[in-house]
PDB file of N, CA and C in Angstrom:
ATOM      1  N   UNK A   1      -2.181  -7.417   9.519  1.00  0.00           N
ATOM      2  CA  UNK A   1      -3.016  -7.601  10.691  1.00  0.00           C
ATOM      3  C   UNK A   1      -2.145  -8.145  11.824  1.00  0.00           C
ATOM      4  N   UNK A   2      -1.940  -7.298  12.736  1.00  0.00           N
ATOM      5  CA  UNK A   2      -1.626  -8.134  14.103  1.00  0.00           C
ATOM      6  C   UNK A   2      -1.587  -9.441  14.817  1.00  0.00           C
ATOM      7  N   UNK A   3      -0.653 -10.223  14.952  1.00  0.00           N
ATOM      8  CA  UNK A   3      -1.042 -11.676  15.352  1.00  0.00           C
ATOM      9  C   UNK A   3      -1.111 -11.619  16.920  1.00  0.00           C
ATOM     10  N   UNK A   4      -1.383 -13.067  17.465  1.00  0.00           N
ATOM     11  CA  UNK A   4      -1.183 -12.805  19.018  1.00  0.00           C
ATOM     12  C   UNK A   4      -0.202 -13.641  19.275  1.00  0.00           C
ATOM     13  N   UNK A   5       0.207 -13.587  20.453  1.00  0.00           N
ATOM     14  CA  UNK A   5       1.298 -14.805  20.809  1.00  0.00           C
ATOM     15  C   UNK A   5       1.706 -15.084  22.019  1.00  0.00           C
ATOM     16  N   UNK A   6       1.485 -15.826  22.106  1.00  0.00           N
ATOM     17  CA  UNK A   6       1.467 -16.495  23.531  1.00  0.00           C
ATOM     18  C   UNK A   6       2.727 -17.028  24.355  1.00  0.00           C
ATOM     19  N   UNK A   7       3.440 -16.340  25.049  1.00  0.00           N
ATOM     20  CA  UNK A   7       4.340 -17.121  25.857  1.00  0.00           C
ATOM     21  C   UNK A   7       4.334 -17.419  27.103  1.00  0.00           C
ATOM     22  N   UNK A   8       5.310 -18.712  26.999  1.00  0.00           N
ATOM     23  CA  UNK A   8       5.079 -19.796  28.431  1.00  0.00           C
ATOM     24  C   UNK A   8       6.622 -20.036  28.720  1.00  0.00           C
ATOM     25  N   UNK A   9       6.763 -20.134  30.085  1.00  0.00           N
ATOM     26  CA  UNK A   9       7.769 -20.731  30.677  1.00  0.00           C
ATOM     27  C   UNK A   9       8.600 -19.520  31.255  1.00  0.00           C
ATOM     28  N   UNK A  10       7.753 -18.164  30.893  1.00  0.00           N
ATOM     29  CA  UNK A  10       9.099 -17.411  30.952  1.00  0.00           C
ATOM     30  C   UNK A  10       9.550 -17.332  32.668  1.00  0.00           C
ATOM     31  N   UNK A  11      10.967 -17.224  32.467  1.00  0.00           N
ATOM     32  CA  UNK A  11      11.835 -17.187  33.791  1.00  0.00           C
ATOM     33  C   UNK A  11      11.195 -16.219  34.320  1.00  0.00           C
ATOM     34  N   UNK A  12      11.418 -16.451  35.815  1.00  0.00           N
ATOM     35  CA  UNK A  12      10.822 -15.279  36.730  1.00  0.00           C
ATOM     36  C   UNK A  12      11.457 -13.781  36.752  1.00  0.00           C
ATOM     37  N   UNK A  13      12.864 -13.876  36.770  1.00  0.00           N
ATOM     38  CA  UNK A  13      13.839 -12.751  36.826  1.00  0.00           C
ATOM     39  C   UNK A  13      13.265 -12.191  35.335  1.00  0.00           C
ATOM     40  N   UNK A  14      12.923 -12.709  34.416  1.00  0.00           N
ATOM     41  CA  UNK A  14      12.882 -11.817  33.085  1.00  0.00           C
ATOM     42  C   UNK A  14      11.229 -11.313  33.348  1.00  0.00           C
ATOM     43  N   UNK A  15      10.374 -11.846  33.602  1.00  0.00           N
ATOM     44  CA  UNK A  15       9.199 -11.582  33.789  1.00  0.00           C
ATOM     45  C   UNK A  15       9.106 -10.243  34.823  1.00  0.00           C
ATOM     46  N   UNK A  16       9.874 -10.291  36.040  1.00  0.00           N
ATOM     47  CA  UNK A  16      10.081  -9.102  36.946  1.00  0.00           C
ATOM     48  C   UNK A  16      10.898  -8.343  35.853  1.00  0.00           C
ATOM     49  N   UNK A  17      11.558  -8.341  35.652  1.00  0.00           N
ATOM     50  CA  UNK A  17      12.342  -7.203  34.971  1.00  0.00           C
ATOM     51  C   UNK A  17      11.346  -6.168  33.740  1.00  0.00           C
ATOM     52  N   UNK A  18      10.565  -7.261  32.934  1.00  0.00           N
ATOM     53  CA  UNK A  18      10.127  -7.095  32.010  1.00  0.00           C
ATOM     54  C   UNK A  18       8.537  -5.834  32.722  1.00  0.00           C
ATOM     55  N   UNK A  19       8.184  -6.492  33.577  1.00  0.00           N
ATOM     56  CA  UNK A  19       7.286  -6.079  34.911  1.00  0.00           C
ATOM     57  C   UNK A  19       7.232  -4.561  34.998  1.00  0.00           C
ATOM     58  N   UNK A  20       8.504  -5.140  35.612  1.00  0.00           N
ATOM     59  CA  UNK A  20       9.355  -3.493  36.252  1.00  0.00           C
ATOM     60  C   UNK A  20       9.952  -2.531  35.267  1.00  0.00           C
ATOM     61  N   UNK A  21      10.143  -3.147  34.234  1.00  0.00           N
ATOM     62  CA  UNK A  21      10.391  -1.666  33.069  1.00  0.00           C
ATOM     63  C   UNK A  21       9.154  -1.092  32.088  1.00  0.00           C
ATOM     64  N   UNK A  22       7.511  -2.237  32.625  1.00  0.00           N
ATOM     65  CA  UNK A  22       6.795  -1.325  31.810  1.00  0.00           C
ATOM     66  C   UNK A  22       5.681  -0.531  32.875  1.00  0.00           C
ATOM     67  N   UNK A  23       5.984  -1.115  34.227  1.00  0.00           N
ATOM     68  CA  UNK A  23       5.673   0.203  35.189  1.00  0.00           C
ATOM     69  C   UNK A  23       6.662   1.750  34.883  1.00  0.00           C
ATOM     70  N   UNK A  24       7.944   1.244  35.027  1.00  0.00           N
ATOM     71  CA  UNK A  24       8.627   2.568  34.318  1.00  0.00           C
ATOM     72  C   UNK A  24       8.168   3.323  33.434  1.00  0.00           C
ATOM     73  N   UNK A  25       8.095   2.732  32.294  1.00  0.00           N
ATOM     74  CA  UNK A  25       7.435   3.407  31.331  1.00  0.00           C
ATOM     75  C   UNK A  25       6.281   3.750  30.847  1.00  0.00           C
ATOM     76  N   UNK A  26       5.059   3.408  32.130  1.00  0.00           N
ATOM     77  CA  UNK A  26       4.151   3.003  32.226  1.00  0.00           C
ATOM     78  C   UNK A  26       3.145   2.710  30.845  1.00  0.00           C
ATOM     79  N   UNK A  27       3.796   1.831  31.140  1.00  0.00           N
ATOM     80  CA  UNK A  27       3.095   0.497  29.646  1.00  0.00           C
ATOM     81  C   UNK A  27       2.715  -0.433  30.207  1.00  0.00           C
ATOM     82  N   UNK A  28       1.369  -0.849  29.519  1.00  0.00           N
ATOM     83  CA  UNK A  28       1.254  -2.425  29.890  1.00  0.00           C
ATOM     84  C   UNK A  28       2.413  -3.542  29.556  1.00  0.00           C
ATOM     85  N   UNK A  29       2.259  -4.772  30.365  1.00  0.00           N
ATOM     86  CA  UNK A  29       3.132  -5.686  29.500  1.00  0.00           C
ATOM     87  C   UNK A  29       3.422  -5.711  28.570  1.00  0.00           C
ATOM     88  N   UNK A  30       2.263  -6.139  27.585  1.00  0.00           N
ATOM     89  CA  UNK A  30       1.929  -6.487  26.595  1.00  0.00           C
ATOM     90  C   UNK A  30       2.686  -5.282  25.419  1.00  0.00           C
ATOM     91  N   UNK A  31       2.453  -4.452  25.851  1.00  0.00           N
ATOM     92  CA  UNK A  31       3.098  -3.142  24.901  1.00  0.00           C
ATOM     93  C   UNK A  31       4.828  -2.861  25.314  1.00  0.00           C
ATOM     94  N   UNK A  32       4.904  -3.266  26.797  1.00  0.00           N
ATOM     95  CA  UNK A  32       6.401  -3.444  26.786  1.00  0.00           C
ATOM     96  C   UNK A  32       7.256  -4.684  25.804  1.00  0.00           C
ATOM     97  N   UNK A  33       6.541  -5.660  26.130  1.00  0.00           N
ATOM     98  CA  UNK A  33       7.001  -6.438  25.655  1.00  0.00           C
ATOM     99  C   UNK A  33       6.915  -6.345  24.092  1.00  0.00           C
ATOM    100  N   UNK A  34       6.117  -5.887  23.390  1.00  0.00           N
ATOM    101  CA  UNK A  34       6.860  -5.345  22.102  1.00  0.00           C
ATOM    102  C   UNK A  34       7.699  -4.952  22.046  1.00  0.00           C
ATOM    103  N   UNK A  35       7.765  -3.386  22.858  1.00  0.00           N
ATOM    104  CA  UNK A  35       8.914  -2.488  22.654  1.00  0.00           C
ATOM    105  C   UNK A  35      10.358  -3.229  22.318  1.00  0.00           C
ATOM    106  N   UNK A  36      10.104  -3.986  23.321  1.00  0.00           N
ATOM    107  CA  UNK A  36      11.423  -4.895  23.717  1.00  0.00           C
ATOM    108  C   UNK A  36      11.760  -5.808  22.530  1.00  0.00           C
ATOM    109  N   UNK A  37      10.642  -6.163  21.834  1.00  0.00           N
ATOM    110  CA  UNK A  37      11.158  -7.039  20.530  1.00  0.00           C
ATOM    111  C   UNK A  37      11.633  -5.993  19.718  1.00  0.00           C
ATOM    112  N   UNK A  38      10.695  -5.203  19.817  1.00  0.00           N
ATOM    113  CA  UNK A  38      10.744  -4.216  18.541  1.00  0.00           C
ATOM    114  C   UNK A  38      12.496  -3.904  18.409  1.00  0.00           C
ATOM    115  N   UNK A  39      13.094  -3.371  19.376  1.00  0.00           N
ATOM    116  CA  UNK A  39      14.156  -2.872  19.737  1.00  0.00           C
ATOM    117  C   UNK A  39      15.381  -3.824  19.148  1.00  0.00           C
ATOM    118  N   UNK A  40      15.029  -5.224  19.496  1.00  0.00           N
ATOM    119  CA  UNK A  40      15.863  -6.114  18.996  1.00  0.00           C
ATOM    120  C   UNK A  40      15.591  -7.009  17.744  1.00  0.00           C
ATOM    121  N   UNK A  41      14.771  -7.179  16.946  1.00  0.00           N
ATOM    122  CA  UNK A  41      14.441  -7.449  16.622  1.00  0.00           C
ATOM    123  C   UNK A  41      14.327  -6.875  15.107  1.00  0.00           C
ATOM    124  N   UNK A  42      13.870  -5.125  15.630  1.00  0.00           N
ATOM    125  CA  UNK A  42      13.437  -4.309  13.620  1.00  0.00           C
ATOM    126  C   UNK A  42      14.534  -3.314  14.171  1.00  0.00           C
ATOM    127  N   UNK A  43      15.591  -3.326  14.127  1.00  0.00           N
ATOM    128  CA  UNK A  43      16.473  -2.162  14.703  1.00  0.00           C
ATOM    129  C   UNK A  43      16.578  -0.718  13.945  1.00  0.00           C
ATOM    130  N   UNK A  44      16.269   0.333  14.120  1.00  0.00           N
ATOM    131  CA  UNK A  44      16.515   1.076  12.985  1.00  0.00           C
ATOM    132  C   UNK A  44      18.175   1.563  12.850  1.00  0.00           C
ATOM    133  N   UNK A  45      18.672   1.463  10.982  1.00  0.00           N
ATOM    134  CA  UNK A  45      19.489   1.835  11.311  1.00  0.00           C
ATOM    135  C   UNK A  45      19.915   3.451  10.850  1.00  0.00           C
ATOM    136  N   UNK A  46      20.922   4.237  11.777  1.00  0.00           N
ATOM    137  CA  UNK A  46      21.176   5.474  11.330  1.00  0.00           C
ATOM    138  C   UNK A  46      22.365   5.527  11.461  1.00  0.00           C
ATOM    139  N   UNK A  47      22.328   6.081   9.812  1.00  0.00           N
ATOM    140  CA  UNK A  47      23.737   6.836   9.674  1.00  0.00           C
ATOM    141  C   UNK A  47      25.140   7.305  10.349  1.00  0.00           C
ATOM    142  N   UNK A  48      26.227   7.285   9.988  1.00  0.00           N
ATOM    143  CA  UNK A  48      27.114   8.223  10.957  1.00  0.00           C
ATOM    144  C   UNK A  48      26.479   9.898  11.000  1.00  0.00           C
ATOM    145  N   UNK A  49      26.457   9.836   9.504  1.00  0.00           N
ATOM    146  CA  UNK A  49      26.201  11.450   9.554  1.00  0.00           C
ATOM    147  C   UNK A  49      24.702  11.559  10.402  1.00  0.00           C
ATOM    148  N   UNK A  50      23.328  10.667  10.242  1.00  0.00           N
ATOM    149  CA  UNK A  50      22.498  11.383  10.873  1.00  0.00           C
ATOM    150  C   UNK A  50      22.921  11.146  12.036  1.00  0.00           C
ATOM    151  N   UNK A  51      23.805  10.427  12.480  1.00  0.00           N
ATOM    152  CA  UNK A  51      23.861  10.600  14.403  1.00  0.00           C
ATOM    153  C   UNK A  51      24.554  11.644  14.617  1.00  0.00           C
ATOM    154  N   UNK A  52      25.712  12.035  13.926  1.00  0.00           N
ATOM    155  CA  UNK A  52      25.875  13.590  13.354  1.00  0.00           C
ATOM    156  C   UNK A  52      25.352  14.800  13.727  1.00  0.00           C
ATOM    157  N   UNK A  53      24.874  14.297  12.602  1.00  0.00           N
ATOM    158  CA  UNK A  53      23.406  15.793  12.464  1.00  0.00           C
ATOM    159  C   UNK A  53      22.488  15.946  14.528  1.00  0.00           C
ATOM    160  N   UNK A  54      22.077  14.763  14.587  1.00  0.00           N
ATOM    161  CA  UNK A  54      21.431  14.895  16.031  1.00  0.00           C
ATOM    162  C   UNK A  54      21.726  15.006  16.937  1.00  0.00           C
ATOM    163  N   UNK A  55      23.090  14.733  17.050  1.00  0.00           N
ATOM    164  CA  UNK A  55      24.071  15.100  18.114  1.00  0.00           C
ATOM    165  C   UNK A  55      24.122  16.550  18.081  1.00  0.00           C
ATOM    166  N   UNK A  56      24.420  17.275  16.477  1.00  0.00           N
ATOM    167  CA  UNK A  56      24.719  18.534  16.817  1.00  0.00           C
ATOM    168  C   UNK A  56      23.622  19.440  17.082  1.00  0.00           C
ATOM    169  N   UNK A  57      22.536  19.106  16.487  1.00  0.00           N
ATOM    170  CA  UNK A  57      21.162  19.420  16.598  1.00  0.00           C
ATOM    171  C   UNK A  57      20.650  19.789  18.429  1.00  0.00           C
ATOM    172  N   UNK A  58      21.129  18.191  18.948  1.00  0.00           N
ATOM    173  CA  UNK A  58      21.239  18.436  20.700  1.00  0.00           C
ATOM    174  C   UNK A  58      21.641  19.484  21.116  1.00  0.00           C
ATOM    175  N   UNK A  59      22.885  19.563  20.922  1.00  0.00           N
ATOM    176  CA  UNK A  59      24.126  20.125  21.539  1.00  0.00           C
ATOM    177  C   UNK A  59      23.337  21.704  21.255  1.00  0.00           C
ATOM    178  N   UNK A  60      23.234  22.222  19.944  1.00  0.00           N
ATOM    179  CA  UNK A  60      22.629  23.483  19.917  1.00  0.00           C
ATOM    180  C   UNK A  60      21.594  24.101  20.231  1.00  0.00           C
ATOM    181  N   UNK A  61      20.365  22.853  20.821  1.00  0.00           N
ATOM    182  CA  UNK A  61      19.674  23.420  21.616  1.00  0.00           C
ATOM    183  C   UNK A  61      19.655  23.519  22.737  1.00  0.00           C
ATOM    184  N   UNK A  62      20.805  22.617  23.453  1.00  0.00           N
ATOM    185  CA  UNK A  62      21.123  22.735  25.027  1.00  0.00           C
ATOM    186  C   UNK A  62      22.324  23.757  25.297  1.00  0.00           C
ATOM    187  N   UNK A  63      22.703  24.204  24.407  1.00  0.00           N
ATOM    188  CA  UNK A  63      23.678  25.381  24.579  1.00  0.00           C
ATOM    189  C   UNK A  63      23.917  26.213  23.627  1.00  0.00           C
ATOM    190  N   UNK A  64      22.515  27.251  23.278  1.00  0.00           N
ATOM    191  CA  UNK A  64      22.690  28.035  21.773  1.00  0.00           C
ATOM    192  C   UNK A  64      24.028  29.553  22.061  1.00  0.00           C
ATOM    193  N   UNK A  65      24.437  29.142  22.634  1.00  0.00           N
ATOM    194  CA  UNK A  65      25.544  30.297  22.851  1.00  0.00           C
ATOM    195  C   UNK A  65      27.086  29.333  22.762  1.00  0.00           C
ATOM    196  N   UNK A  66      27.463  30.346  22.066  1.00  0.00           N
ATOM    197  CA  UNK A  66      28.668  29.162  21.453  1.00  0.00           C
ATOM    198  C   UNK A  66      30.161  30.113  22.532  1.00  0.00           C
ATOM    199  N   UNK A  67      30.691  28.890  22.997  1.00  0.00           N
ATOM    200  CA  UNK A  67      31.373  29.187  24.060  1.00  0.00           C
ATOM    201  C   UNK A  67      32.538  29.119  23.468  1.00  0.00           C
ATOM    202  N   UNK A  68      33.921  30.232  23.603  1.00  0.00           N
ATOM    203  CA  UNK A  68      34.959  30.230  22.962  1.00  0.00           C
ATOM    204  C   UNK A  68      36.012  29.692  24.320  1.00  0.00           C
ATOM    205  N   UNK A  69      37.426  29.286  23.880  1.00  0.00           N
ATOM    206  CA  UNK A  69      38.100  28.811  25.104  1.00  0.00           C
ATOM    207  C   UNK A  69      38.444  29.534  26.421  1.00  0.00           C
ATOM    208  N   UNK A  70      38.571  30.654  25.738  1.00  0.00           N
ATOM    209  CA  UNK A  70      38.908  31.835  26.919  1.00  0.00           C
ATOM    210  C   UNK A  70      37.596  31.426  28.007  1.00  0.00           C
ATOM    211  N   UNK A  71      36.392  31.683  27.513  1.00  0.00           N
ATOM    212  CA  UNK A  71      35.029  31.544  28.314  1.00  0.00           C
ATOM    213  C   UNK A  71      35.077  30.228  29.052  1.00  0.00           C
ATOM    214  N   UNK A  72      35.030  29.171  28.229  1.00  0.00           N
ATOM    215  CA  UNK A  72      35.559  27.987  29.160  1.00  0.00           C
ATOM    216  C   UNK A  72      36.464  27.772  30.467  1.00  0.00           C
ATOM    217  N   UNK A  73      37.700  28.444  29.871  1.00  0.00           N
ATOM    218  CA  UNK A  73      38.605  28.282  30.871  1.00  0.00           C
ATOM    219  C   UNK A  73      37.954  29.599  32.154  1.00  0.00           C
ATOM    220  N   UNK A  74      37.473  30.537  31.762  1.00  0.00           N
ATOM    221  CA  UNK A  74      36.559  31.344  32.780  1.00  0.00           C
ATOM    222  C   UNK A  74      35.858  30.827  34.049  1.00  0.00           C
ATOM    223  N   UNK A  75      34.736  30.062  33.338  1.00  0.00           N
ATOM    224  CA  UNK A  75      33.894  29.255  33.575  1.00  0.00           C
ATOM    225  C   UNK A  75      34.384  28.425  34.493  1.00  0.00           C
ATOM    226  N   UNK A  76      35.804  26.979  34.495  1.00  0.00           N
ATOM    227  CA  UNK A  76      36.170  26.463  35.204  1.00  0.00           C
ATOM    228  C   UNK A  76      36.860  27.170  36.201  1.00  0.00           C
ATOM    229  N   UNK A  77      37.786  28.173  36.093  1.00  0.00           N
ATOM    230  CA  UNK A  77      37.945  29.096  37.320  1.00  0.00           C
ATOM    231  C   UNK A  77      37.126  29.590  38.375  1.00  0.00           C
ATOM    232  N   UNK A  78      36.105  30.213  37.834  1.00  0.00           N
ATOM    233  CA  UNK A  78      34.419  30.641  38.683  1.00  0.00           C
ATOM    234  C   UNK A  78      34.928  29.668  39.893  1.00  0.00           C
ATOM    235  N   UNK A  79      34.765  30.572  40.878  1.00  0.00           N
ATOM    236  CA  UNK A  79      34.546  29.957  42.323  1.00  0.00           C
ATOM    237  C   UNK A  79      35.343  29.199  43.119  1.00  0.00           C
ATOM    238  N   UNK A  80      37.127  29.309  42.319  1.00  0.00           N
ATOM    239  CA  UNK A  80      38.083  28.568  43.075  1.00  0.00           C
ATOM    240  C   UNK A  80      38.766  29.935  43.714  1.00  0.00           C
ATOM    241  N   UNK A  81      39.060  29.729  44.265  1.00  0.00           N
ATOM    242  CA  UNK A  81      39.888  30.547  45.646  1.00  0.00           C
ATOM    243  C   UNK A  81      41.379  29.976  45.770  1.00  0.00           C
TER     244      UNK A  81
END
């Protein structure tokens, strides 16, 4: 079950900050300010290999055409004079 918890004193600069990153993300406080524990607090950890895996996972959906060097060096030529 969820507890509540109450904090006091907090500095102004952390309170704006804290403010201003759950307008960003548009979150309430209250849910930012989890995030923010959460983050430091239950860290998850991953692997070399799964950062690995998701990196390459990225990479192949932001560029499913696999570029050989010739093409590269193409590519950086394009448009010099």
């Amino acid at each position: 079950m969820p507890t509540t918890l109450t904090l006091k004193n907090i500095p102004d600069a952390v309170y704006e900050r804290l403010k201003a990153a759950a307008e960003k993300h548009r979150r309430s406080m209250n849910s930012e300010a989890i995030v923010c524990l959460e983050a430091v607090l239950v860290p998850t950890t991953v692997t070399p290999g799964e950062r690995l895996a998701r990196a390459r996972e990225m990479r192949s959906a932001l560029f499913p055409k696999k570029f050989s060097a010739h093409d590269i060096d193409a590519l950086k030529r394009e448009g010099r004079s």
